[in-house]
C-alpha atoms as a PDB file:
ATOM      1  CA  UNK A   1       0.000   0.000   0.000  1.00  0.00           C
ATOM      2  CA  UNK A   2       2.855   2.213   0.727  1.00  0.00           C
ATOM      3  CA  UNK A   3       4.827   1.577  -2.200  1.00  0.00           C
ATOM      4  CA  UNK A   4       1.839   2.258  -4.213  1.00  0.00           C
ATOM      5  CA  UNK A   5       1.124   5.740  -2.738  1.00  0.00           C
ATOM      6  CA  UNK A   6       4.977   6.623  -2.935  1.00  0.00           C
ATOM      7  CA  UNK A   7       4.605   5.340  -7.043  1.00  0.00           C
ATOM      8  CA  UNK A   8       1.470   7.971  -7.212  1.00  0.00           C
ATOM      9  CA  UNK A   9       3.536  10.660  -5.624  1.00  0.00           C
ATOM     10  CA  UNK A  10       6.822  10.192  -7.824  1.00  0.00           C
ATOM     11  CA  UNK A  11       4.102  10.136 -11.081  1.00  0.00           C
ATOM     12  CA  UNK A  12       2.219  13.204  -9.939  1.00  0.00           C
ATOM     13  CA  UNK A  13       5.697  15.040  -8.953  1.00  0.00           C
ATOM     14  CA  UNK A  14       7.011  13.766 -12.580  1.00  0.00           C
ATOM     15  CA  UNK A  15       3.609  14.903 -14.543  1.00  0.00           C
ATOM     16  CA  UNK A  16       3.835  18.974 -12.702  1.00  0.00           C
ATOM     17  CA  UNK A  17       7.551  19.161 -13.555  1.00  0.00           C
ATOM     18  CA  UNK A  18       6.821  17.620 -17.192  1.00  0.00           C
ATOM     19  CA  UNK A  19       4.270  20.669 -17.360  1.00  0.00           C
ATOM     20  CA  UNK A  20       6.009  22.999 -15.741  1.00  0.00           C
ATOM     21  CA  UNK A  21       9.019  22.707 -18.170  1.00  0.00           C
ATOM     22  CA  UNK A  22       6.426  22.622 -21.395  1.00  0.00           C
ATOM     23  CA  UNK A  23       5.097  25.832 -19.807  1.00  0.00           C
ATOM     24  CA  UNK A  24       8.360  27.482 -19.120  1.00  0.00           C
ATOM     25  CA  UNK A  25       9.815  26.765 -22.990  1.00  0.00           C
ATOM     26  CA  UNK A  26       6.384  28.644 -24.294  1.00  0.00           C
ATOM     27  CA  UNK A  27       6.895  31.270 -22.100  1.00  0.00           C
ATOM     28  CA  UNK A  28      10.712  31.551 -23.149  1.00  0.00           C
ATOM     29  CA  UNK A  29       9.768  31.084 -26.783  1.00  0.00           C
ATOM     30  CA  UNK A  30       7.013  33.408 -26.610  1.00  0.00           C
ATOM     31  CA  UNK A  31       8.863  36.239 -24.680  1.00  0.00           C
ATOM     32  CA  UNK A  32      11.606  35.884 -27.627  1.00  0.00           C
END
């Protein structure tokens, strides 16, 4: 049960940071 709620939590932490980065290189791309 553990494991699985650590396994959610790496996803969810992976999924925000794969979002935040596709967020950041629009921003950079659109500021240029």
């Amino acid at each position: 049960m553990f494991a699985k709620i650590v396994t959610y939590a790496m996803i969810g932490a992976f999924t925000c940071g794969l979002i935040a980065t596709v967020i950041g290189t629009a921003g950079v791309a659109l500021g240029e």
